[in-house]
N, C-alpha and C. Protein backbone atom coordinates (compact mmCIF):
# COMPACT_ATOMS: atom_id res chain seq x y z
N UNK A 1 175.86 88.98 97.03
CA UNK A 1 176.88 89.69 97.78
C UNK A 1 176.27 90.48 98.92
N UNK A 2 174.80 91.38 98.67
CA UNK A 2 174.95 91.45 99.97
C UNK A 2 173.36 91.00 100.47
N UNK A 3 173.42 91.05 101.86
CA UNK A 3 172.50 90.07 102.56
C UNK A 3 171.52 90.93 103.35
N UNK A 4 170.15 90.76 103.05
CA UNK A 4 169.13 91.38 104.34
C UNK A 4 168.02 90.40 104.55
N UNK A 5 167.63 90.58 106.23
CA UNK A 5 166.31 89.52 106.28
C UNK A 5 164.88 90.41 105.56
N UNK A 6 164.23 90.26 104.97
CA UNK A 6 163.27 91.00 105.18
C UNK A 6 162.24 90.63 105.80
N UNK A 7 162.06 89.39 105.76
CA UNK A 7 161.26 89.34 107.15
C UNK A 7 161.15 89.91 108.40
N UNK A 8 162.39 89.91 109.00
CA UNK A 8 162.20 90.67 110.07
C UNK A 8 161.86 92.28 109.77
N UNK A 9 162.59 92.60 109.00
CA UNK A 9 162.19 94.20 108.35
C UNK A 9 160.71 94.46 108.02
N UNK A 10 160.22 93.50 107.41
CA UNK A 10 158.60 93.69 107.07
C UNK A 10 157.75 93.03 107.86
N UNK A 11 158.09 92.66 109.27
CA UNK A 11 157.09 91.97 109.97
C UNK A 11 155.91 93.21 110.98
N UNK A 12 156.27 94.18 110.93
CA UNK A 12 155.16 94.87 111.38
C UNK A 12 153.72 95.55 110.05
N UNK A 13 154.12 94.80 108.90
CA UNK A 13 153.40 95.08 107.76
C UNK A 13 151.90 94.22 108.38
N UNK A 14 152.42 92.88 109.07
CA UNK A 14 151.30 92.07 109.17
C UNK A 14 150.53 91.67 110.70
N UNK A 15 151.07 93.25 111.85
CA UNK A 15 150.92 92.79 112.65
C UNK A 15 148.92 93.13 112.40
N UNK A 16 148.43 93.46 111.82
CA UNK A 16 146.97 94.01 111.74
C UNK A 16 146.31 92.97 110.66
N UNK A 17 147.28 91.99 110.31
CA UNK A 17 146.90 90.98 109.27
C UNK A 17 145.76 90.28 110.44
N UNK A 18 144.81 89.53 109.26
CA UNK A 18 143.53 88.80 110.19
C UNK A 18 143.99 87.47 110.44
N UNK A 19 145.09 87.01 109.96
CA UNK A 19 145.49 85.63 109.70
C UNK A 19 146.83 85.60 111.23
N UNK A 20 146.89 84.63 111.71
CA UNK A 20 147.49 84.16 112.89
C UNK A 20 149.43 84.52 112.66
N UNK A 21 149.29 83.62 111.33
CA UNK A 21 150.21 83.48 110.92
C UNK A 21 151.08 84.86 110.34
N UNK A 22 151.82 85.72 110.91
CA UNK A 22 152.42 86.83 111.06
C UNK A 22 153.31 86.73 109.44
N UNK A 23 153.62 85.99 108.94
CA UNK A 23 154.50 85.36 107.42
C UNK A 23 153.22 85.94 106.21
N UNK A 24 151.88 85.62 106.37
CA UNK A 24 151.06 85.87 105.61
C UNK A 24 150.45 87.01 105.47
N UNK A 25 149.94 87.81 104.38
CA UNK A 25 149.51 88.86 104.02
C UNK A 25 149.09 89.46 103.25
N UNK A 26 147.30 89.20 102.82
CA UNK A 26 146.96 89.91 101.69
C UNK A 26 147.32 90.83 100.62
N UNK A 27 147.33 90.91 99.89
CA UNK A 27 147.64 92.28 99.19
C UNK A 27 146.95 92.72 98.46
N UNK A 28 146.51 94.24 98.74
CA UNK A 28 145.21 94.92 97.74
C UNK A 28 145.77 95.98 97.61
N UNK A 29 144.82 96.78 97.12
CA UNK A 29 144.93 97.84 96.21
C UNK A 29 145.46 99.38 96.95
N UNK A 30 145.39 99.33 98.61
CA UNK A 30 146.04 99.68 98.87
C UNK A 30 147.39 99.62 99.47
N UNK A 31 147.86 98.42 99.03
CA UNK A 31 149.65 98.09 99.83
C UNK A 31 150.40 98.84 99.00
N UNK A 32 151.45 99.95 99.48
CA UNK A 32 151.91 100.30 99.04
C UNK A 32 153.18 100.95 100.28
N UNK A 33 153.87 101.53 99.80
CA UNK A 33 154.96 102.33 101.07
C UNK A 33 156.69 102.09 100.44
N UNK A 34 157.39 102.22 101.49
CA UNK A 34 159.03 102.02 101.21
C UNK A 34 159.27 102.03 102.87
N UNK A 35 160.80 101.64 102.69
CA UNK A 35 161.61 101.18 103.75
C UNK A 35 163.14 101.45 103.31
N UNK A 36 163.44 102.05 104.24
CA UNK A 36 165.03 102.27 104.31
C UNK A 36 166.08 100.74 104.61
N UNK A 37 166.44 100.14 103.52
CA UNK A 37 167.41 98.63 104.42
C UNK A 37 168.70 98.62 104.56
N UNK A 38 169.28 98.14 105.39
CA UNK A 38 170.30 98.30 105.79
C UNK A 38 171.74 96.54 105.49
N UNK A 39 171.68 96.77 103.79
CA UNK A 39 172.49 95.18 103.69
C UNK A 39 174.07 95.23 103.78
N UNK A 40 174.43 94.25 104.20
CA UNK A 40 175.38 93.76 104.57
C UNK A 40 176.07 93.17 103.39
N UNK A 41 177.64 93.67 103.35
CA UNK A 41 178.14 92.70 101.97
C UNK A 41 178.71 91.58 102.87
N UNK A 42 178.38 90.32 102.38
CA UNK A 42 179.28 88.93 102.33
C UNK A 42 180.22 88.57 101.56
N UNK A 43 180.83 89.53 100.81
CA UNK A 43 181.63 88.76 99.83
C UNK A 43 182.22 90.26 99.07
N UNK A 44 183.57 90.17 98.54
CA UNK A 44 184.19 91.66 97.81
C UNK A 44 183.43 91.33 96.51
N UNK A 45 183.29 92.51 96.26
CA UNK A 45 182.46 92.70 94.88
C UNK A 45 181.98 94.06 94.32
N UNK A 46 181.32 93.98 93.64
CA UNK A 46 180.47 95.51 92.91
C UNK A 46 179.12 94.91 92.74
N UNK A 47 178.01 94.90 93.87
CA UNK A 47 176.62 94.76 93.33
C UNK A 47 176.11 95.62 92.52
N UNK A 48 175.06 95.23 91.52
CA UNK A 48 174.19 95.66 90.75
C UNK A 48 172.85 95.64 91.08
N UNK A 49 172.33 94.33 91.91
CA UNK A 49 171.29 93.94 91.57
C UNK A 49 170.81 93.41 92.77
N UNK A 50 169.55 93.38 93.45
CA UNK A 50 169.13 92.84 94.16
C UNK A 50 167.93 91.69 94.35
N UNK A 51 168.89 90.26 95.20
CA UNK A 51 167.51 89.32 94.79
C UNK A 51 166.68 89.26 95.84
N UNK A 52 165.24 88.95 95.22
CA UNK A 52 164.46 89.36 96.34
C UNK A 52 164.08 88.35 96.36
N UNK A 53 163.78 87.31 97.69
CA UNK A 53 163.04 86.12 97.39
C UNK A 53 162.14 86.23 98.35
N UNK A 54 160.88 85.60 97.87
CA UNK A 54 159.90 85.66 98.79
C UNK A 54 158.81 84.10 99.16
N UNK A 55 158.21 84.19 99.67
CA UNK A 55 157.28 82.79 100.19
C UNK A 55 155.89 82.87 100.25
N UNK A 56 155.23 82.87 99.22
CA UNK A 56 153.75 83.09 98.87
C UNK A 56 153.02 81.87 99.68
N UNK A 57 151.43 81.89 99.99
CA UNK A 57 150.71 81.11 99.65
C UNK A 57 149.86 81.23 98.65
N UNK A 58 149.70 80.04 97.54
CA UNK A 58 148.47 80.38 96.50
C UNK A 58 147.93 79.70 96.91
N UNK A 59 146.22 79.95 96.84
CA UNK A 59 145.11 79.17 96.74
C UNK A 59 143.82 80.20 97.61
N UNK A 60 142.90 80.51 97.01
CA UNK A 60 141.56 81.07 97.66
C UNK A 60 141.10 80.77 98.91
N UNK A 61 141.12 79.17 99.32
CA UNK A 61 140.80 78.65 100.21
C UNK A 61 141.22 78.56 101.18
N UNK A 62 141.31 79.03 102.54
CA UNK A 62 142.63 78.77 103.59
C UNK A 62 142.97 76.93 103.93
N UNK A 63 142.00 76.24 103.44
CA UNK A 63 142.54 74.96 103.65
C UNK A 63 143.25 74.22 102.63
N UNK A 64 143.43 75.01 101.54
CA UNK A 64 144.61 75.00 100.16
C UNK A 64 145.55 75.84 100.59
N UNK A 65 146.82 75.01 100.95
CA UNK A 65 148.09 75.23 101.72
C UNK A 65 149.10 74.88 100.45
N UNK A 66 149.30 75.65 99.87
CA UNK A 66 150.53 75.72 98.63
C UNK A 66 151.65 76.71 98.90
N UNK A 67 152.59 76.46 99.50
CA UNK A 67 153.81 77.48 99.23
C UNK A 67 154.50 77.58 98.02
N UNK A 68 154.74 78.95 97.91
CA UNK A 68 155.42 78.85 96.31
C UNK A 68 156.77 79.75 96.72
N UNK A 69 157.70 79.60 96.16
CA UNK A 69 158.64 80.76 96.83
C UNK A 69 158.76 81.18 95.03
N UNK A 70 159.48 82.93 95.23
CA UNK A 70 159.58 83.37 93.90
C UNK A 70 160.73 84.09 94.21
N UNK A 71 161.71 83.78 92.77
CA UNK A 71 162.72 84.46 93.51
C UNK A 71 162.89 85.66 91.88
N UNK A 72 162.85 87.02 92.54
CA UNK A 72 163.15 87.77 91.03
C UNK A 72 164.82 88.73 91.36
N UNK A 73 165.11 89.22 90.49
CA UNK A 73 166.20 89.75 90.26
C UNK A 73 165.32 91.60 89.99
N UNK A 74 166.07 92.00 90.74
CA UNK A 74 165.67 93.91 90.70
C UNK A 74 167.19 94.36 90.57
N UNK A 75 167.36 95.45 89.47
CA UNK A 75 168.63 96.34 89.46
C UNK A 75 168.50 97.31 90.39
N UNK A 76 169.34 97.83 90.51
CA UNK A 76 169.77 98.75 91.20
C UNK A 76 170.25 99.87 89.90
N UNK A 77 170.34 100.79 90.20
CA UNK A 77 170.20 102.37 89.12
C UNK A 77 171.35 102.26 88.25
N UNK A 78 172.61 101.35 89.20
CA UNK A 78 173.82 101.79 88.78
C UNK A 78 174.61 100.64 89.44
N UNK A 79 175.77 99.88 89.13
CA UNK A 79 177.04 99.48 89.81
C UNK A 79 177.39 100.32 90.72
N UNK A 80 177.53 99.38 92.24
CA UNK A 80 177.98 100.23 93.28
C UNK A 80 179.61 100.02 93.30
N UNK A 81 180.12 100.92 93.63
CA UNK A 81 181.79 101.08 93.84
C UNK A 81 182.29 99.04 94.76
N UNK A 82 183.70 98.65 94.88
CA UNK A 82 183.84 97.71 94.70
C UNK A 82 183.20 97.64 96.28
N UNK A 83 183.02 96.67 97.42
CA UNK A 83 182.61 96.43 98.19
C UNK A 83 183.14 95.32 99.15
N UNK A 84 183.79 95.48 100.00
CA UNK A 84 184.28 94.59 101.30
C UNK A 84 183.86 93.63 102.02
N UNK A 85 183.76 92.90 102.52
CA UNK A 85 182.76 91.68 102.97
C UNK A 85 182.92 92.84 104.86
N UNK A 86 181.61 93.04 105.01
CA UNK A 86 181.22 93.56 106.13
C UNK A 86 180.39 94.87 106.28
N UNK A 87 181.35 95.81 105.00
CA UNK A 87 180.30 96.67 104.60
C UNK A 87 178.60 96.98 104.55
N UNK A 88 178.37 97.77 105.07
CA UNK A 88 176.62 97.90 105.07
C UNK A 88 176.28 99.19 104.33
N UNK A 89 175.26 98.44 103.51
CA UNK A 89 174.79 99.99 102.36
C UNK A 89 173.12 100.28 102.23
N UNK A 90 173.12 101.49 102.94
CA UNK A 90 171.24 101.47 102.79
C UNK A 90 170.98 101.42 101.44
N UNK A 91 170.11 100.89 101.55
CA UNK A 91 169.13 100.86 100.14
C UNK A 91 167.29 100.65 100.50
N UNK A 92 166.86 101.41 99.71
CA UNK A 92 165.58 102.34 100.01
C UNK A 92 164.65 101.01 99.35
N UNK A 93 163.72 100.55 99.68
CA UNK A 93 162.81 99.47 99.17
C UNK A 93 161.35 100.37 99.14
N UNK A 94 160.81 99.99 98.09
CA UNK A 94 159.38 100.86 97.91
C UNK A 94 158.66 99.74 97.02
N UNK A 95 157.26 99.60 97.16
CA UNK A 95 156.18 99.11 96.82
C UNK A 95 155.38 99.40 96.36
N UNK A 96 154.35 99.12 95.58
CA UNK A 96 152.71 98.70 95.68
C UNK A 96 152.40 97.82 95.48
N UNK A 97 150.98 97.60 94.83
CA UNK A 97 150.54 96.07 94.79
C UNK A 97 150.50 95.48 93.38
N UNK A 98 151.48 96.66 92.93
CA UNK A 98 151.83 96.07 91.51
C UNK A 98 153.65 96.02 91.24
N UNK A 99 154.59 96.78 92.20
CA UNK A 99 155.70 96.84 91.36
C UNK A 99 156.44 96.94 92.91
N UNK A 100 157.65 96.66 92.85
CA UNK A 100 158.84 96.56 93.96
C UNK A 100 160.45 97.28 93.65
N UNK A 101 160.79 98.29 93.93
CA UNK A 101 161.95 98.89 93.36
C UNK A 101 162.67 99.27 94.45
N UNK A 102 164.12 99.48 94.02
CA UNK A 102 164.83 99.44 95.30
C UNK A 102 166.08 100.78 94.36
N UNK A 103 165.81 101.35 95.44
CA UNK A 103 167.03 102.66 95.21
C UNK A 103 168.25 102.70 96.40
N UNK A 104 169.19 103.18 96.03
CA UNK A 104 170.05 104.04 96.52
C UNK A 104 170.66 105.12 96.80
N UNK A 105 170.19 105.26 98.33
CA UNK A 105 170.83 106.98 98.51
C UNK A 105 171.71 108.19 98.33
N UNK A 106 172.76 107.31 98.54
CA UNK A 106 174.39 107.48 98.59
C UNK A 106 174.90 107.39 97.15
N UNK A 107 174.47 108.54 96.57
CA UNK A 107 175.40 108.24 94.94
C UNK A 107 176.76 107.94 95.12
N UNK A 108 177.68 108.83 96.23
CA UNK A 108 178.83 108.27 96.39
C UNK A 108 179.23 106.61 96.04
N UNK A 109 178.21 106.17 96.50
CA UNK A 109 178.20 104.51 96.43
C UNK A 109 178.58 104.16 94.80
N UNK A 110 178.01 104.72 93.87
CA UNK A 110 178.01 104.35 92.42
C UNK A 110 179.28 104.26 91.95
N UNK A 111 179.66 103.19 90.97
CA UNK A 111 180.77 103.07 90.29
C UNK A 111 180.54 104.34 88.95
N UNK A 112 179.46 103.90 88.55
CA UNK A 112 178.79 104.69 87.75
C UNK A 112 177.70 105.69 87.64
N UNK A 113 177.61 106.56 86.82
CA UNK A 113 176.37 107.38 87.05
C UNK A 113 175.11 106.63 87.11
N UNK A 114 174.14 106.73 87.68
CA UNK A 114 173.25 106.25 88.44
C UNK A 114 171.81 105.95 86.97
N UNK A 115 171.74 106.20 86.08
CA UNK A 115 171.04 106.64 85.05
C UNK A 115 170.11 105.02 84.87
N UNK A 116 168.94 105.59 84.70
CA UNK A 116 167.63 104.43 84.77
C UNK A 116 168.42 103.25 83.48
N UNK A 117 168.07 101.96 84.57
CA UNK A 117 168.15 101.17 83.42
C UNK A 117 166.57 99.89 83.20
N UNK A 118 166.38 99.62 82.33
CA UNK A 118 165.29 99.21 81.19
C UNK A 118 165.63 97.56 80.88
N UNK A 119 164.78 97.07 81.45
CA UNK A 119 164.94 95.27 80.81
C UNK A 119 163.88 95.42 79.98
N UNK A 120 164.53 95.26 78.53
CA UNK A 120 163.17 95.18 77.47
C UNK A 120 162.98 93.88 77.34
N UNK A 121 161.64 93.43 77.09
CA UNK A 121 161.57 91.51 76.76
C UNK A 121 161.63 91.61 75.02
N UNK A 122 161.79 90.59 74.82
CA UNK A 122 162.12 90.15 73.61
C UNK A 122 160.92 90.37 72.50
N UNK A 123 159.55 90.51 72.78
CA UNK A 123 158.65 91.61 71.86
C UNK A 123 159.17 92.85 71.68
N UNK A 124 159.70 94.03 72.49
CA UNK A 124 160.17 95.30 72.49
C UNK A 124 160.80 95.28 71.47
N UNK A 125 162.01 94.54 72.05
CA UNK A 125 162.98 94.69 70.57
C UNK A 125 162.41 94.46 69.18
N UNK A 126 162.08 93.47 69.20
CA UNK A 126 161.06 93.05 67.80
C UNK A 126 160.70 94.26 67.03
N UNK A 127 159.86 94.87 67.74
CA UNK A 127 159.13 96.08 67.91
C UNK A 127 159.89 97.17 67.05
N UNK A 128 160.64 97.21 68.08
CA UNK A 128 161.59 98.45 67.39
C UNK A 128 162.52 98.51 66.42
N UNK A 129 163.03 97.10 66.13
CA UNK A 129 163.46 96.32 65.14
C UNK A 129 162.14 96.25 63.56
N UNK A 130 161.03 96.71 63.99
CA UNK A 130 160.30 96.63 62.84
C UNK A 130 159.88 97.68 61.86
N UNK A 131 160.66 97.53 60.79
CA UNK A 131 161.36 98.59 59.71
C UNK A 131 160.04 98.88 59.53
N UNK A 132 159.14 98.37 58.53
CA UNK A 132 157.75 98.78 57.40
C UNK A 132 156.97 99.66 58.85
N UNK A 133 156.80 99.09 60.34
CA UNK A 133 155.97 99.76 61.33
C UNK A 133 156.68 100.99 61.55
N UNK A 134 158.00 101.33 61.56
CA UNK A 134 158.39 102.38 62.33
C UNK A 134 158.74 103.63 60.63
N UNK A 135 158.93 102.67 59.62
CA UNK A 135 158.90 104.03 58.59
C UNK A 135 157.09 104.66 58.20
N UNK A 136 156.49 103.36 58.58
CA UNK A 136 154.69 103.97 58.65
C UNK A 136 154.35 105.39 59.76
N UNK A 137 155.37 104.70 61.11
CA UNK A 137 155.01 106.32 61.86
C UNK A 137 155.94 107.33 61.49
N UNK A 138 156.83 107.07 60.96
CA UNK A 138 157.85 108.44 60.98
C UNK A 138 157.24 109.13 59.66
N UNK A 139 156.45 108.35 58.31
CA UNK A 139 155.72 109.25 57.31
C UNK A 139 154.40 109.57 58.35
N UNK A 140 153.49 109.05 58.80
CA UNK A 140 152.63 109.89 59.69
C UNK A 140 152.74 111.00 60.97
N UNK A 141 153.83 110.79 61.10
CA UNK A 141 154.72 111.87 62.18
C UNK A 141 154.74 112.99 61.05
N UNK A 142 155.90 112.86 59.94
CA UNK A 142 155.91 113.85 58.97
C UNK A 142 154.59 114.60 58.56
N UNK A 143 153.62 113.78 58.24
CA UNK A 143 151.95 114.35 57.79
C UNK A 143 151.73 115.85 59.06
N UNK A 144 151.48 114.59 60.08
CA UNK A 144 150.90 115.69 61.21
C UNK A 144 151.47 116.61 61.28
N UNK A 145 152.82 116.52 61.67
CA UNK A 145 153.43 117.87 61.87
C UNK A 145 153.35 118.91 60.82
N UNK A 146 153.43 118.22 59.75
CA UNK A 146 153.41 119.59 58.56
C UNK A 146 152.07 120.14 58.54
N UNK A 147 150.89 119.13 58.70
CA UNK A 147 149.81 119.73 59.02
C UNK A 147 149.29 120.85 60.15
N UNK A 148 150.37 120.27 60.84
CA UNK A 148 150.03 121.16 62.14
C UNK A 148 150.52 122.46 62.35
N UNK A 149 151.79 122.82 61.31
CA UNK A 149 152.66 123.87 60.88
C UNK A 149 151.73 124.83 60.04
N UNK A 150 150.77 123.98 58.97
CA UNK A 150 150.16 125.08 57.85
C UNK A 150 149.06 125.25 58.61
N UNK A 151 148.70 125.02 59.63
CA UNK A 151 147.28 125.48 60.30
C UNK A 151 147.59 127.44 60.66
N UNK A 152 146.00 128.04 60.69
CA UNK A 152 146.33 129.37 61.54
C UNK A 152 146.55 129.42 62.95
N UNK A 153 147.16 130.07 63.91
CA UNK A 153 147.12 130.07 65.20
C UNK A 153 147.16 131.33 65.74
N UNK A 154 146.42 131.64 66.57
CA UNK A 154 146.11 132.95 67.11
C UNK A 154 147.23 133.10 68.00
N UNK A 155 147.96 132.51 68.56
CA UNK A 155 149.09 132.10 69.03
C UNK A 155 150.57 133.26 68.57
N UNK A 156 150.18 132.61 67.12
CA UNK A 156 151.38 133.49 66.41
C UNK A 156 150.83 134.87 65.45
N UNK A 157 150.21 135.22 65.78
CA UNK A 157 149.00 136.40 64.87
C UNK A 157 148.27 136.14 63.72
N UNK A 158 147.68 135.30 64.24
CA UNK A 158 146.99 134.76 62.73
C UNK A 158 147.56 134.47 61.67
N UNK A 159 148.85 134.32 62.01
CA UNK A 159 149.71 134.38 60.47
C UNK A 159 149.54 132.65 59.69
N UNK A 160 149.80 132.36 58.33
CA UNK A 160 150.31 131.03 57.50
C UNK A 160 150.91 130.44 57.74
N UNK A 161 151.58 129.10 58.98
CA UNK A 161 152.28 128.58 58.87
C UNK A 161 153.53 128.89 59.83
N UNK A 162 154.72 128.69 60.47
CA UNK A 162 155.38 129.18 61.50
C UNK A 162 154.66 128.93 62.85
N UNK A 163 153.68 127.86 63.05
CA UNK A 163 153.32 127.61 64.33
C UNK A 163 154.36 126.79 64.97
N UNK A 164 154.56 126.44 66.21
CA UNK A 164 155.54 126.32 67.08
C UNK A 164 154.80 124.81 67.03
N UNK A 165 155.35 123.61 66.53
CA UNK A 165 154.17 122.07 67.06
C UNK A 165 155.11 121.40 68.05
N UNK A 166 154.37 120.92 68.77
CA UNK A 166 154.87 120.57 69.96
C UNK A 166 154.03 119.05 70.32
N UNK A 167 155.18 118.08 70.75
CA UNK A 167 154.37 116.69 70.23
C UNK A 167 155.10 116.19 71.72
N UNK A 168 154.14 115.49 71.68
CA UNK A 168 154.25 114.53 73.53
C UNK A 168 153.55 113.23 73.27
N UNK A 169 154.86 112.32 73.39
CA UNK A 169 154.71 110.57 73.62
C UNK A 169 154.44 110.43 74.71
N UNK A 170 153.07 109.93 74.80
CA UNK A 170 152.90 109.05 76.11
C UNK A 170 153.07 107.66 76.03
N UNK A 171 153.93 107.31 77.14
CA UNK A 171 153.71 105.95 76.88
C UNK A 171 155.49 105.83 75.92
N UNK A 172 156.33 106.54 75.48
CA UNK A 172 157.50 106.62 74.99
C UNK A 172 158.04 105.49 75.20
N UNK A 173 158.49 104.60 75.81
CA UNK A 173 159.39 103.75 76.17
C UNK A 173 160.94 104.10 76.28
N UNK A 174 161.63 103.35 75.03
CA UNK A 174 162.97 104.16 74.88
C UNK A 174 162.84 105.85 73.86
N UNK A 175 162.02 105.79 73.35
CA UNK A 175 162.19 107.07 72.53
C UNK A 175 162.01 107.14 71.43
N UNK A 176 161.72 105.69 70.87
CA UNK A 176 161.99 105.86 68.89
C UNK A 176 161.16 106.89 68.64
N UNK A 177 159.86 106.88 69.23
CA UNK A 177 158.80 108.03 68.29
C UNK A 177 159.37 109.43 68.92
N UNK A 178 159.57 109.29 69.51
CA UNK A 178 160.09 110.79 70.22
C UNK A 178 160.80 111.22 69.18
N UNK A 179 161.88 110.35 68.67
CA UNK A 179 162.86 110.86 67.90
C UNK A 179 162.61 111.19 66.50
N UNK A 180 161.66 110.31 66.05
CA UNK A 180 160.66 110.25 64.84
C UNK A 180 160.30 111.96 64.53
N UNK A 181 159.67 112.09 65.85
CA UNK A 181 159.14 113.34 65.95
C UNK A 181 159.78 114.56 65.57
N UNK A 182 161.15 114.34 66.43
CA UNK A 182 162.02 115.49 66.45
C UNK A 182 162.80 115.40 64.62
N UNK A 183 162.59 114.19 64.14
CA UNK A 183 163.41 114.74 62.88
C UNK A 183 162.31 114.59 62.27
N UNK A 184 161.03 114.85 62.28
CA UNK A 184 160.56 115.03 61.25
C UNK A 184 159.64 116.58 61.36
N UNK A 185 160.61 117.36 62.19
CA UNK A 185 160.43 119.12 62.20
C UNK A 185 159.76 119.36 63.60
N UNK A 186 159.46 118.37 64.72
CA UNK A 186 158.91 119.09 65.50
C UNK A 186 159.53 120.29 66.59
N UNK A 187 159.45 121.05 66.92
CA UNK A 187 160.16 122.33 67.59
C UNK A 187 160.08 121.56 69.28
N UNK A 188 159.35 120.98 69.75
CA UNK A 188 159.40 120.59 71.01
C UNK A 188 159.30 118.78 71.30
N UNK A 189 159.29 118.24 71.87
CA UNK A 189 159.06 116.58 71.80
C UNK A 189 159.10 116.54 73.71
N UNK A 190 158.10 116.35 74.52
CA UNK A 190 157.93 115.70 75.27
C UNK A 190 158.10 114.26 75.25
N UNK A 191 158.73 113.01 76.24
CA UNK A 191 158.43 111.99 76.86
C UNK A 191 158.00 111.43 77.48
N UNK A 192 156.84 110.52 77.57
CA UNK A 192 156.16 110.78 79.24
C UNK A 192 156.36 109.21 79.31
N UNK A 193 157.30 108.36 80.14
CA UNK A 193 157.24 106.67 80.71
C UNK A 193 156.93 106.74 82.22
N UNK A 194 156.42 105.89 82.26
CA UNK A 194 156.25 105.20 83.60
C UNK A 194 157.89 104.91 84.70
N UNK A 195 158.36 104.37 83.73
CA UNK A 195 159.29 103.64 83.89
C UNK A 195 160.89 104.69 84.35
């Protein structure tokens, strides 16, 4: 539904490229940045999602000429309100040389509240779906914390027990251990994702 070139949008990425060909463009460890875009709806609707397609060359060699095109699917935060064929809606494009995400400015735009959404692959679920692994951490959640409760802490005056434990998932994903945490007595529970 809606439409942007990015080529033309990203063609000053490669005017310092060593290669002739202005389409081509390394990518290392420092590509990174964002761009404000400006798409166009073709069609009434409520986008979600934006496809990004692009036109690689693989191969080490410059005389190994393989085009590959890749086409992926990126959400957007939220369903945008319904949409007109002509309409134009910025949307913010950002990079590195590992990940591509695309936001929106204009919450007005949202059908819905804007709130992160999560494609888990089909290990995740598994994962979290796995009873004997997740009652193993929620009794070792229980251990620590109680351990960490009967310790002394100068904190609270040297006193027995009544320490404040305070537990931080890194790496959390959706939350199970977080939550683990919190019912098995912790007073604080940090989250820390990437994502």
């Amino acid at each position: 539904v809606l439409k942007y070139d990015l080529q033309a949008a990203f063609s000053d990425l490669h005017k310092n490229s060593d290669s002739s060909d202005s389409a081509v463009h390394s990518v290392g460890a420092d590509f990174a940045g964002s761009r404000t875009l400006r798409f166009t709806s073709t069609a009434p609707g409520q986008p979600d999602t934006v496809l990004l397609r692009c036109t690689a060359v693989l191969g080490i060699a410059a005389e190994v000429e393989h085009l590959q095109t890749f086409d992926n699917l990126h959400s957007l935060p939220a369903r945008l309100e319904k949409l007109e064929p002509g309409v134009e809606v910025e949307i913010c494009c950002s990079w590195t040389a590992h990940r591509i995400w695309f936001e929106v400015g204009d919450f007005c735009l949202f059908a819905t509240l804007p709130f992160s959404r999560t494609h888990l692959l089909d290990w995740y679920s598994e994962m979290m779906n796995d009873g004997p692994r997740n009652r193993a951490f929620a009794a070792g959640l229980v251990e620590a914390i109680d351990r960490a409760r009967a310790t002394t802490s100068p904190t609270n005056g040297g006193e027995e027990g009544g320490t404040c434990c305070r537990v931080m998932d890194l790496g959390c994903g959706v939350g199970v251990l977080s939550l683990l945490a919190l019912r098995a007595g912790a007073d604080k529970v940090t989250g820390v994702e990437i994502t």
